[in-house]
N, C-alpha and C. Protein backbone atom coordinates (compact mmCIF):
# COMPACT_ATOMS: atom_id res chain seq x y z
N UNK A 1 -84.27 74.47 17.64
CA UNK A 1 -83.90 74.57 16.23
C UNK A 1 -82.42 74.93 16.08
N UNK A 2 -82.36 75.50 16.73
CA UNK A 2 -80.52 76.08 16.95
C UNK A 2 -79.82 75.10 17.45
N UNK A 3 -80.26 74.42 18.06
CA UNK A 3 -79.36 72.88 18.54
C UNK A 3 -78.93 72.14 17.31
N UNK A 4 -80.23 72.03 16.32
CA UNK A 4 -80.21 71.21 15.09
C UNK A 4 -78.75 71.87 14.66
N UNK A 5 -79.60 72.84 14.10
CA UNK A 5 -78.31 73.87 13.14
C UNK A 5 -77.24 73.32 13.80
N UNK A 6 -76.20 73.56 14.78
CA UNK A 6 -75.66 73.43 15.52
C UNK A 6 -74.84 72.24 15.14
N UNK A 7 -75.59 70.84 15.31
CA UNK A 7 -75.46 69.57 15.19
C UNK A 7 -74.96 69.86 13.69
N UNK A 8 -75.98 70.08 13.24
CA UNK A 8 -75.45 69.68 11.26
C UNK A 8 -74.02 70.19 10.98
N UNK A 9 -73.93 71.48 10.91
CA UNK A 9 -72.96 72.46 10.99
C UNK A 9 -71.41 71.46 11.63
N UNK A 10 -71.93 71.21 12.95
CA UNK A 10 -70.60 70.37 13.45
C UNK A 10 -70.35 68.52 12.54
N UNK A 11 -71.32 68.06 12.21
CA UNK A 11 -71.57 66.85 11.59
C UNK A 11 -70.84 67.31 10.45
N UNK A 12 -70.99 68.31 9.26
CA UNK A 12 -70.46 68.62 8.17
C UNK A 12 -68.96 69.27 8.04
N UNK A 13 -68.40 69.68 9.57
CA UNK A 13 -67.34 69.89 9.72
C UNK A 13 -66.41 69.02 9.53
N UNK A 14 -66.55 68.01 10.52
CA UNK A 14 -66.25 67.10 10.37
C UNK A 14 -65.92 66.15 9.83
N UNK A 15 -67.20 65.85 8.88
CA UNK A 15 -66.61 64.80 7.36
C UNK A 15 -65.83 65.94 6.55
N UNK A 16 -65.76 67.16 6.50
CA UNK A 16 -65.19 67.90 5.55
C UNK A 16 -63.08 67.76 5.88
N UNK A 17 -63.56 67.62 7.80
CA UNK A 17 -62.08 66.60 8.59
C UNK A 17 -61.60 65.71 7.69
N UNK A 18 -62.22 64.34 7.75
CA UNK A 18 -62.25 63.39 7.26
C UNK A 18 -62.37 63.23 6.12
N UNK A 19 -62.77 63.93 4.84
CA UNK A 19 -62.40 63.89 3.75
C UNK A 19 -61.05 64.28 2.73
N UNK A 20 -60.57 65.89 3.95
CA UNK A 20 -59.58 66.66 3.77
C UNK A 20 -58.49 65.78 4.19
N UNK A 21 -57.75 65.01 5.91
CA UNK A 21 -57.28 63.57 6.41
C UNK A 21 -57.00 62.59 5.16
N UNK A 22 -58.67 62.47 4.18
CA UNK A 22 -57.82 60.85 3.24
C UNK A 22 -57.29 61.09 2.68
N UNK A 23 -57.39 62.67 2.14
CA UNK A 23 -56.70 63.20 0.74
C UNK A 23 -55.17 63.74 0.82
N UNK A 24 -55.17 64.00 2.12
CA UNK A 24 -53.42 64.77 2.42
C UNK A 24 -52.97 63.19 2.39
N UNK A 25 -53.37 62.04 3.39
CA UNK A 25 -52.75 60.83 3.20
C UNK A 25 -52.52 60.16 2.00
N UNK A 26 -53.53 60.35 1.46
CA UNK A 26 -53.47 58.99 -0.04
C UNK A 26 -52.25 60.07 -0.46
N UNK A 27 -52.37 60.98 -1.13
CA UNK A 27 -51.95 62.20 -1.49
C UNK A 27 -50.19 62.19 -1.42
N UNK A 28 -49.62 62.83 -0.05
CA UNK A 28 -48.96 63.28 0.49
C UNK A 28 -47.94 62.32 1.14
N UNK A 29 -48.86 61.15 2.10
CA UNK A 29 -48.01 60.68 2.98
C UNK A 29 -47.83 58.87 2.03
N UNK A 30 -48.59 58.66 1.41
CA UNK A 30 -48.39 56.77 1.08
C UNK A 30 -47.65 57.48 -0.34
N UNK A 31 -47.44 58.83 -0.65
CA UNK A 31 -46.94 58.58 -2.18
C UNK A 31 -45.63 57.94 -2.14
N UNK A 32 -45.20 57.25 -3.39
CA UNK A 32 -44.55 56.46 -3.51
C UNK A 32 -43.72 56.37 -4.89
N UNK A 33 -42.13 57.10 -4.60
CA UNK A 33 -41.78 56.77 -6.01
C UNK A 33 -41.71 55.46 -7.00
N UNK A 34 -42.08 55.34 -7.78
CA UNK A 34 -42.10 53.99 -8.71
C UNK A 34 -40.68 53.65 -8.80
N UNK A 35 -40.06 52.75 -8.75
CA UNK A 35 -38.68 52.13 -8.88
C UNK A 35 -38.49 52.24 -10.38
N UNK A 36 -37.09 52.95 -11.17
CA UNK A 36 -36.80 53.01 -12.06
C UNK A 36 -36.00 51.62 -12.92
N UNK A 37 -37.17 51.30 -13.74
CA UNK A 37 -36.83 50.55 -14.83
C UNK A 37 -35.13 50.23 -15.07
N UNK A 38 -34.90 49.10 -14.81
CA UNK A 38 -33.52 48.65 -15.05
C UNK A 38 -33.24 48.87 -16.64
N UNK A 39 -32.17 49.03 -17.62
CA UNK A 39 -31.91 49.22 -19.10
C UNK A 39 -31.77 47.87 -19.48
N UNK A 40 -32.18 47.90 -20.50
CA UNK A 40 -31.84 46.41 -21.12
C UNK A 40 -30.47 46.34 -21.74
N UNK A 41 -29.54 45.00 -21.31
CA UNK A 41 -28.04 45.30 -21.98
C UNK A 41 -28.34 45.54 -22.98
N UNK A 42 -28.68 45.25 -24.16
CA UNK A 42 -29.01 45.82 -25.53
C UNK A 42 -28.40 47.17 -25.89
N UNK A 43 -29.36 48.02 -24.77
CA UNK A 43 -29.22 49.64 -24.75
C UNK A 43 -28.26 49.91 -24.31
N UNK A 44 -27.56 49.09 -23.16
CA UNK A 44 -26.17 49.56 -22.60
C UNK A 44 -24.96 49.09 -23.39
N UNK A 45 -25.27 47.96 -23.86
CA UNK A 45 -23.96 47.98 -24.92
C UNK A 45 -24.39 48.53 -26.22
N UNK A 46 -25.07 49.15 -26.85
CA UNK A 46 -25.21 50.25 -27.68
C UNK A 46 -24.82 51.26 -27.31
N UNK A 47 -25.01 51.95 -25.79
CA UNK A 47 -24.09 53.16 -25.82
C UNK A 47 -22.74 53.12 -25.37
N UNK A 48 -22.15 51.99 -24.81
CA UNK A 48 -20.47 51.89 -24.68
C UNK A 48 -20.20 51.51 -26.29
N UNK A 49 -20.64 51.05 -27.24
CA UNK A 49 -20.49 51.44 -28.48
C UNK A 49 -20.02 52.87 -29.18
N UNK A 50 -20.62 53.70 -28.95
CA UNK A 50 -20.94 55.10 -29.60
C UNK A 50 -20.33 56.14 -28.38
């Protein structure tokens, strides 16, 4: 019975590994700043205007 325990205990460690792993990655390591929106001349020659 203590083997079981044992088993589960290490089985649940584990995905708790592997769940904690996708989340620092998705997370942490693929983040990705979004590239900032170019201005439309419109807006840029409105403010060399003013």
């Amino acid at each position: 019975m203590e083997t079981v325990l044992e088993f589960i205990r290490e089985l649940l460690k584990g995905i708790g590994r592997e769940i904690t792993a996708r989340f620092f990655r998705k997370n942490v390591l693929e983040y990705k700043k979004t590239t900032p929106r170019r201005r439309s001349i419109r807006v840029v020659r409105e403010k060399i205007k003013t």
